[in-house]
N, C-alpha and C. Protein backbone atom coordinates (compact mmCIF):
# COMPACT_ATOMS: atom_id res chain seq x y z
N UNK A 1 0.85 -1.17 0.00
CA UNK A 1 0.00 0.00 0.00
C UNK A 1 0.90 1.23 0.00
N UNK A 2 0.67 2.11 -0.50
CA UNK A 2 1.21 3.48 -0.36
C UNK A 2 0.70 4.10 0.51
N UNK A 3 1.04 5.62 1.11
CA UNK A 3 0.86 6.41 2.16
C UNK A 3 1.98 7.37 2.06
N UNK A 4 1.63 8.17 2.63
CA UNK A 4 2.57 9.66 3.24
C UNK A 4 3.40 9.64 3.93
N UNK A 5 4.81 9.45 3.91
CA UNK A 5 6.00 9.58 4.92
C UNK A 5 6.56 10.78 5.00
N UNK A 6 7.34 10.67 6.82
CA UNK A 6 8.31 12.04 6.38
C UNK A 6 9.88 11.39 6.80
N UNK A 7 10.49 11.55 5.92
CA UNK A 7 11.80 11.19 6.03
C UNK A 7 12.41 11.74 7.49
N UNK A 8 13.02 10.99 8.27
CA UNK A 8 13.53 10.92 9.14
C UNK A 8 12.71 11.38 10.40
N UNK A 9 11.49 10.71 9.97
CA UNK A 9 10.41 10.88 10.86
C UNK A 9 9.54 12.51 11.68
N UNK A 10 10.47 13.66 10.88
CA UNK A 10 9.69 14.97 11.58
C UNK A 10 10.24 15.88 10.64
N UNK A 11 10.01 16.96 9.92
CA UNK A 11 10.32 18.19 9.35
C UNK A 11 9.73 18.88 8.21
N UNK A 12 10.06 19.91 7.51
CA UNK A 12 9.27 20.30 6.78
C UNK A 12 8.66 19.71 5.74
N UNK A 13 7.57 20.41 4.93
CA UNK A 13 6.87 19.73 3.82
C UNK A 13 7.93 19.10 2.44
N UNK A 14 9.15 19.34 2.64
CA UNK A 14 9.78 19.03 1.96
C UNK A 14 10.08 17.32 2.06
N UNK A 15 9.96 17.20 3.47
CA UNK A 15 10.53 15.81 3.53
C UNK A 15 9.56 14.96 3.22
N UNK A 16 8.60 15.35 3.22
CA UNK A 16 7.20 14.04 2.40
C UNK A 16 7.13 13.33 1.77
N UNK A 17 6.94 12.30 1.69
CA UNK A 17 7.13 11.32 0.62
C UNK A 17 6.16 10.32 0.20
N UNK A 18 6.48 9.80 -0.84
CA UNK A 18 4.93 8.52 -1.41
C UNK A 18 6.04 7.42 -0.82
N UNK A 19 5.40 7.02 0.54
CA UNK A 19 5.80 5.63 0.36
C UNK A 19 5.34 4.27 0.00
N UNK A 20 6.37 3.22 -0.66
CA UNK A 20 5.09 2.24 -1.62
C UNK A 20 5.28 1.38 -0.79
N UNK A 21 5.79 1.21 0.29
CA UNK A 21 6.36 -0.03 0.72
C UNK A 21 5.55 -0.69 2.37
N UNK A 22 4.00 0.39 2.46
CA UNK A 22 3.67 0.44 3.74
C UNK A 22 2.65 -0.87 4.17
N UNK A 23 2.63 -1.82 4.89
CA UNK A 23 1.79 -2.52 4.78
C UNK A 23 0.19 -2.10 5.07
N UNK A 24 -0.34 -2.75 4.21
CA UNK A 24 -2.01 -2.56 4.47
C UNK A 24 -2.37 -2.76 6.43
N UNK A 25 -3.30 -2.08 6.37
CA UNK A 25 -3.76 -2.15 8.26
C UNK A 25 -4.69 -3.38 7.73
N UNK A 26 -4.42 -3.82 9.39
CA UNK A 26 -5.25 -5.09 9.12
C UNK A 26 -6.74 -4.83 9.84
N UNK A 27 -7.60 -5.48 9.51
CA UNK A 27 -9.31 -5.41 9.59
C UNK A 27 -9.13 -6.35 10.90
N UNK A 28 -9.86 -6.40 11.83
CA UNK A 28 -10.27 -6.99 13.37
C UNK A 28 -11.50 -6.40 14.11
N UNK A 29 -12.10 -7.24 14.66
CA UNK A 29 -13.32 -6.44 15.61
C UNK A 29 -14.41 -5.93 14.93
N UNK A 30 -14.27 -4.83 15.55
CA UNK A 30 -15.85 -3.67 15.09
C UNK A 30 -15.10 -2.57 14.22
N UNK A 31 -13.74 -3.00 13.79
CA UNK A 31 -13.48 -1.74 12.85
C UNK A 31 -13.38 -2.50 11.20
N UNK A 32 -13.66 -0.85 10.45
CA UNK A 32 -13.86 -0.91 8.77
C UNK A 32 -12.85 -0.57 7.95
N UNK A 33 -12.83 -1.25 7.41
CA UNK A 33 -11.36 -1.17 6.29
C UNK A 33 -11.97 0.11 5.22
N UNK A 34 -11.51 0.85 4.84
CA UNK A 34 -11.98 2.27 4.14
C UNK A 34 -11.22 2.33 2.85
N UNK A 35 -11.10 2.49 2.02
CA UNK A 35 -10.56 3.25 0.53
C UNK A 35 -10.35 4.49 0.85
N UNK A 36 -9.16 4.89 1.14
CA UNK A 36 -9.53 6.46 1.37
C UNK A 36 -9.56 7.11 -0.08
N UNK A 37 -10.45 8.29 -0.85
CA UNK A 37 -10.13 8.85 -1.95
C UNK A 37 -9.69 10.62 -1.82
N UNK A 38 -9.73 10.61 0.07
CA UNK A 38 -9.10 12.19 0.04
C UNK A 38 -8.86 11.95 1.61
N UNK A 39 -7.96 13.05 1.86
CA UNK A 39 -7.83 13.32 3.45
C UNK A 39 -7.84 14.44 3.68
N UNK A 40 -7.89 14.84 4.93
CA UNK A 40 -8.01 16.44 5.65
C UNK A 40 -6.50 16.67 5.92
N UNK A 41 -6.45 17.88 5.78
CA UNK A 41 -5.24 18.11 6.20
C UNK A 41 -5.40 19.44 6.99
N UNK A 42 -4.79 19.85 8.70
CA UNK A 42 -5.37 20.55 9.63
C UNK A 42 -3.87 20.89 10.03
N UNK A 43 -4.16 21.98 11.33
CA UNK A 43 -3.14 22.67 11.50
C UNK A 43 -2.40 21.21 12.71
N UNK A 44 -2.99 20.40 13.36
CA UNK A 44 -2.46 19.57 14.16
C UNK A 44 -1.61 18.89 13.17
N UNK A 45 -2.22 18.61 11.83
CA UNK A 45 -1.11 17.51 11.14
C UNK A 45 -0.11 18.27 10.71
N UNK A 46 0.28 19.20 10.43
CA UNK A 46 1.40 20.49 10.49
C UNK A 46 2.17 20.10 11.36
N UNK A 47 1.71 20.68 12.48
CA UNK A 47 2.27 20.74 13.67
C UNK A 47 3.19 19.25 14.37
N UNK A 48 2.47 18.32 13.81
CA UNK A 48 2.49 16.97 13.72
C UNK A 48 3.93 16.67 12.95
N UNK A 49 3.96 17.13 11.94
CA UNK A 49 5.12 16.63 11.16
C UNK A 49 6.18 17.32 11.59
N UNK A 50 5.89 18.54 11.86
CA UNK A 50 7.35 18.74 12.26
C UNK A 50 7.62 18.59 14.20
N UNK A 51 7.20 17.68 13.99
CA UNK A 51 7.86 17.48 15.80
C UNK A 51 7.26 18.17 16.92
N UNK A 52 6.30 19.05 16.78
CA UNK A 52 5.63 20.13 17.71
C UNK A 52 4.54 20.16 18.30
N UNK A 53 4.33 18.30 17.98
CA UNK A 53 2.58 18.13 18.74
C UNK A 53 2.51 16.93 19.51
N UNK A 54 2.69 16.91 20.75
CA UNK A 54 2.61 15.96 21.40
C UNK A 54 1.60 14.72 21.45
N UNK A 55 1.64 14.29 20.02
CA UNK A 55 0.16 13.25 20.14
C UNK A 55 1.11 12.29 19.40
N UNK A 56 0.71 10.76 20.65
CA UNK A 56 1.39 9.66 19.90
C UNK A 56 0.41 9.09 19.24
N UNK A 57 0.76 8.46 17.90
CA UNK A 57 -0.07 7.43 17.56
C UNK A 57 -0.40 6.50 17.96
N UNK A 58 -1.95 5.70 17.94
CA UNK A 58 -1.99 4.37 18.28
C UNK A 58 -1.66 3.03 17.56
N UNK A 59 -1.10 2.53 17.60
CA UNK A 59 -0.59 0.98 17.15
C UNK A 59 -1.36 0.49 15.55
N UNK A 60 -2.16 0.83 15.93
CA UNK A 60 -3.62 0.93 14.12
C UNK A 60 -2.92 1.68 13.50
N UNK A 61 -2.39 3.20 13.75
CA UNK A 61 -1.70 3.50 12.37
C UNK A 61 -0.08 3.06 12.18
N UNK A 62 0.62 2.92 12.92
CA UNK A 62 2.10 2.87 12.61
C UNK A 62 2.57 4.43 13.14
N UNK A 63 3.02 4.45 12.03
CA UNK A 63 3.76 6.03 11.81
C UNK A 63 3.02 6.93 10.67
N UNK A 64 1.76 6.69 10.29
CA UNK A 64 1.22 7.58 8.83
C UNK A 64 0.28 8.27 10.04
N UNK A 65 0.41 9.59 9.10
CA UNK A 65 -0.66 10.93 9.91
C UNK A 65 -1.45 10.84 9.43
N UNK A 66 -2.33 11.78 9.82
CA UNK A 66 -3.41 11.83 9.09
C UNK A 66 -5.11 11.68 10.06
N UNK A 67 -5.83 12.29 10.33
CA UNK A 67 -6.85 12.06 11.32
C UNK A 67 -8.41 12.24 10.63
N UNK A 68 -8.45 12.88 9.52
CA UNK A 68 -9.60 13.10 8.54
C UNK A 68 -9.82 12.27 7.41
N UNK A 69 -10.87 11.52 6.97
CA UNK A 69 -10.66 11.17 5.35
C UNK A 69 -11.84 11.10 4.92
N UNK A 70 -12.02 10.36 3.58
CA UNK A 70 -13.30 9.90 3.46
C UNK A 70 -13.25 9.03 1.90
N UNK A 71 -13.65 7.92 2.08
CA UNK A 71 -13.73 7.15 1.50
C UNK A 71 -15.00 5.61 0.78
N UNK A 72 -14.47 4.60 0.77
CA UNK A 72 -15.60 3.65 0.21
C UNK A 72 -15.21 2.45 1.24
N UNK A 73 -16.08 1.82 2.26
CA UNK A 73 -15.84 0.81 2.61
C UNK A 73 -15.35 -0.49 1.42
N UNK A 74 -15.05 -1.12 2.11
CA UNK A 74 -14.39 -2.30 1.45
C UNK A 74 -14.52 -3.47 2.14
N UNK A 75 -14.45 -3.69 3.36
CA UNK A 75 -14.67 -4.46 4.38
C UNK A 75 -14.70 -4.24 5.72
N UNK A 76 -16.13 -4.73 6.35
CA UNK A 76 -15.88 -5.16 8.11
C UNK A 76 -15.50 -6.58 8.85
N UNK A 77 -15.11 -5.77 9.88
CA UNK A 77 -14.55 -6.61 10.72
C UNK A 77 -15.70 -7.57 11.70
N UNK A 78 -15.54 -8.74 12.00
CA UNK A 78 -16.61 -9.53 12.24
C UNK A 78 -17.70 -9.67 13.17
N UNK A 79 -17.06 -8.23 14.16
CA UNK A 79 -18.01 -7.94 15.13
C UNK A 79 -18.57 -6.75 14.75
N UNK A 80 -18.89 -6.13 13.52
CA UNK A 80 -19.82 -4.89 13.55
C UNK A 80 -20.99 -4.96 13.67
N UNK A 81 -21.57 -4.22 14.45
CA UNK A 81 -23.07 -3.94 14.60
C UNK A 81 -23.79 -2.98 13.31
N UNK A 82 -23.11 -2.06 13.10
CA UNK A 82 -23.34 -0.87 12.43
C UNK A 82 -23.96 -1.07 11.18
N UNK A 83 -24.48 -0.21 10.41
CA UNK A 83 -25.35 -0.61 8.96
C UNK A 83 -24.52 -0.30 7.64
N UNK A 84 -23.39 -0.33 7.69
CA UNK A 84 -21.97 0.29 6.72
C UNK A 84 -22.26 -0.78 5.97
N UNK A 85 -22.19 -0.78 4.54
CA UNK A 85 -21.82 -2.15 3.76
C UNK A 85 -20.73 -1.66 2.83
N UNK A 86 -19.85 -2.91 2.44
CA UNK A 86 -19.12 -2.89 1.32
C UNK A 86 -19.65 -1.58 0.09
N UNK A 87 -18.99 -0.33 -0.23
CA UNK A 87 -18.88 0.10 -1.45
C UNK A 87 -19.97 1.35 -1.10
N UNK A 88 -20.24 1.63 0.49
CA UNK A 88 -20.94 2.63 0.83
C UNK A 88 -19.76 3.74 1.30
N UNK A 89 -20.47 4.99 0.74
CA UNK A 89 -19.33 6.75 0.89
C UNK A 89 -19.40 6.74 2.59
N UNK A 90 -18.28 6.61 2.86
CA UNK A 90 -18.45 7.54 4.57
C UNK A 90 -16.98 8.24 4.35
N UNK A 91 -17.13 8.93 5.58
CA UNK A 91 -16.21 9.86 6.06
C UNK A 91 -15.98 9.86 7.66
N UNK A 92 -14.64 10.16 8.29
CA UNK A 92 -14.47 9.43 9.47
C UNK A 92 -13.02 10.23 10.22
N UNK A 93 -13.23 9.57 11.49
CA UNK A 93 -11.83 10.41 11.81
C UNK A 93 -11.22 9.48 12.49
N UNK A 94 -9.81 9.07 13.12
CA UNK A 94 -9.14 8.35 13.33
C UNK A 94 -8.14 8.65 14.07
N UNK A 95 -7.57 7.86 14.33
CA UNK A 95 -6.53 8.58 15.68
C UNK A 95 -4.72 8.24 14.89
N UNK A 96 -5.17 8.65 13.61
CA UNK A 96 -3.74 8.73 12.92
C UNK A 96 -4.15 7.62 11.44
N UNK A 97 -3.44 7.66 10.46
CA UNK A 97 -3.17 6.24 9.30
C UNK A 97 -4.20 6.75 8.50
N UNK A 98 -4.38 8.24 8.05
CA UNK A 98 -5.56 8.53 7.12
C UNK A 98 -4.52 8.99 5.79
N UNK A 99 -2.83 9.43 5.96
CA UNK A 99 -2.42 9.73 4.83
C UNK A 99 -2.31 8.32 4.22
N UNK A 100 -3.32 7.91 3.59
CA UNK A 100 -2.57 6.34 3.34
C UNK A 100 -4.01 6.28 2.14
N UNK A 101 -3.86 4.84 1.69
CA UNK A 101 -4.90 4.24 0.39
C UNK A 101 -5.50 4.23 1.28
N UNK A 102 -5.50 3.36 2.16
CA UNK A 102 -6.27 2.53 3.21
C UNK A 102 -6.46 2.37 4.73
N UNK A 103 -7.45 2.58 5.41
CA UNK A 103 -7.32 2.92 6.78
C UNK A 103 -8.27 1.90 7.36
N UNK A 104 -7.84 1.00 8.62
CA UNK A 104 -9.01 0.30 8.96
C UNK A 104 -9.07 1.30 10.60
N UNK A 105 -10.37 1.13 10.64
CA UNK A 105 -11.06 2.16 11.92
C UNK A 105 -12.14 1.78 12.55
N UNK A 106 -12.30 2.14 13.71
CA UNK A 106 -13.57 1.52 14.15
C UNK A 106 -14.96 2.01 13.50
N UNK A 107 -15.87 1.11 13.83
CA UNK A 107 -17.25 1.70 13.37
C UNK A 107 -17.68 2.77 13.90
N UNK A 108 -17.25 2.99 14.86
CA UNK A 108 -17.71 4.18 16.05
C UNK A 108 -17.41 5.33 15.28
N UNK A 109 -16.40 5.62 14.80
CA UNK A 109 -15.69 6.61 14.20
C UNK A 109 -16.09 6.85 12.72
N UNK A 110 -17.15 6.25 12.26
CA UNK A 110 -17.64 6.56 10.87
C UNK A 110 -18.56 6.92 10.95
N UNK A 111 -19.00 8.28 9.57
CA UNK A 111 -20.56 8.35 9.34
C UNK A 111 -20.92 8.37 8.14
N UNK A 112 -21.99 8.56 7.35
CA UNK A 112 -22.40 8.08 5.60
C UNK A 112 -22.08 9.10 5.16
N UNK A 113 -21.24 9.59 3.89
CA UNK A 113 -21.41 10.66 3.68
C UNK A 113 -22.41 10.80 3.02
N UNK A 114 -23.15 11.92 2.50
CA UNK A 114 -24.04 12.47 2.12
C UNK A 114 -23.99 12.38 0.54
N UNK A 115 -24.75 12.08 -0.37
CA UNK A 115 -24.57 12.27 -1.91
C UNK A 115 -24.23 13.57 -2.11
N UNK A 116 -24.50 14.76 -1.52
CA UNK A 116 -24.33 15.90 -2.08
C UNK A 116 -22.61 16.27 -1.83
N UNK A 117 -22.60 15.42 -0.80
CA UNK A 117 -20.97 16.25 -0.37
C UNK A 117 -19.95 15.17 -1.31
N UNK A 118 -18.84 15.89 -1.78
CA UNK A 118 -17.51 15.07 -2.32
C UNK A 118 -16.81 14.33 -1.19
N UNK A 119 -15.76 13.45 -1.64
CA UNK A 119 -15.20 12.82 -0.77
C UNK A 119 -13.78 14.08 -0.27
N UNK A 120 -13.56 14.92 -0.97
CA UNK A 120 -12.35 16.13 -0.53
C UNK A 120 -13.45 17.26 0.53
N UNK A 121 -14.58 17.50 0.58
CA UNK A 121 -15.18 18.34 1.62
C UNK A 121 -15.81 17.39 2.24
N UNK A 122 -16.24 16.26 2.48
CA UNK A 122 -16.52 15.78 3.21
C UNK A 122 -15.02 15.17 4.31
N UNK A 123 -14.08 15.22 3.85
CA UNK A 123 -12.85 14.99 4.79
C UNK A 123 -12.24 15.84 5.34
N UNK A 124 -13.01 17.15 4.92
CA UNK A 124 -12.70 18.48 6.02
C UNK A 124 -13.37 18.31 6.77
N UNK A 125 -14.30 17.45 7.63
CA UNK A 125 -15.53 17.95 8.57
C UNK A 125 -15.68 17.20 9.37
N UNK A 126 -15.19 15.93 9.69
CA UNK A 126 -15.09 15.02 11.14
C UNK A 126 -14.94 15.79 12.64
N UNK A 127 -13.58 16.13 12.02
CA UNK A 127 -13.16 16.93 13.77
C UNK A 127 -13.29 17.85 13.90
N UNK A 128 -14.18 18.83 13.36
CA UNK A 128 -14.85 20.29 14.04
C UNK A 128 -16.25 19.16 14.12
N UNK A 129 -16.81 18.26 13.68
CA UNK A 129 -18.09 17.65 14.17
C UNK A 129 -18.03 17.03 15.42
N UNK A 130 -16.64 16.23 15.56
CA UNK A 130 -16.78 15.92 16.43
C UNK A 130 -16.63 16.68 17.68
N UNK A 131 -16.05 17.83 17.71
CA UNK A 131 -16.07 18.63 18.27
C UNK A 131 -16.77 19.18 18.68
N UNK A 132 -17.82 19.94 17.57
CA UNK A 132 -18.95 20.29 18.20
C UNK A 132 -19.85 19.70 19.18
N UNK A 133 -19.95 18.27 18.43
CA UNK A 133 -20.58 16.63 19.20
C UNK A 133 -20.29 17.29 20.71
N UNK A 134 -19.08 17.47 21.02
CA UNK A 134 -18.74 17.43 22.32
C UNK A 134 -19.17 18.67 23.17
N UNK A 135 -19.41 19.44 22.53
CA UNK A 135 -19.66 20.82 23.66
C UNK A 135 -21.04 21.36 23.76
N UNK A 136 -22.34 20.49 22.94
CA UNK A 136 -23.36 20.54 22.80
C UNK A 136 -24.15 19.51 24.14
C-alpha cells in the first residue's frame, strides 16, 4: 500500500514522501477497512510533522498521519453492529493512518457521507463535528 511519509520521521513539507512499501492495516473487531479517496489536512497535522505536537499514535496507524478522510468501505470486521456495507461513501476520523490508500477504523468513528458532499469536503468535517458533538 502506499501512504505519506516524512523522512527521518519529523520536518518540513519538503521531507514528504509517497511511500510504496507500507503494509495494508489489518481489519479486526468492530473496525472498517476504508478506501480512502481524500484526506483532511489541519493545522495539528502540520504541527504533527514537524515534531511540535505531542500526540502519539496508536498501534492501528504505525507512523502515517493523518486524522480526517473519506472514503468507500471495502470491508468489516466480524463484530460490527453498524449498517456500513461494502462500497458505501463515509467519512471518518481516526486517531492517525488517514495519509494512506487505506485505513481500517472503528465503526464508532464513521458516518455516511451524504450524496451531495464530495469525498475532498466531506474529509474536512469530522473533527470540528466531532467537536462540536462534544460541547453541545
Amino acid at each position: 500500500m502506499r501512504a505519506i511519509s516524512i523522512r527521518n520521521g519529523k520536518g518540513n513539507a519538503d521531507e514528504m514522501f509517497v511511500d510504496d512499501s507500507v503494509p495494508d492495516p489489518e481489519l479486526r473487531d468492530d473496525y472498517i477497512l476504508v478506501r480512502i479517496k481524500a484526506f483532511g489536512l489541519n493545522r495539528m497535522d502540520i504541527m504533527q510533522r514537524e515534531g511540535r505536537y505531542p500526540y502519539k499514535l496508536l498501534p492501528e496507524s504505525g507512523n502515517i498521519m493523518g486524522v480526517e478522510f473519506g472514503g468507500l468501505v471495502e470491508a468489516k470486521g466480524e463484530n460490527c453492529k453498524s449498517d456500513f456495507k461494502e462500497g458505501d461513501r463515509v467519512f471518518g476520523l481516526a486517531y492517525g493512518g488517514a495519509y494512506a490508500e487505506k485505513i481500517a477504523v472503528s465503526e464508532k468513528m464513521l458516518m455516511h457521507l451524504p450524496a451531495n458532499l464530495s469525498f475532498e469536503i466531506g474529509s474536512g468535517i469530522p473533527e470540528v463535528y466531532h467537536l462540536q458533538c462534544s460541547f453541545t
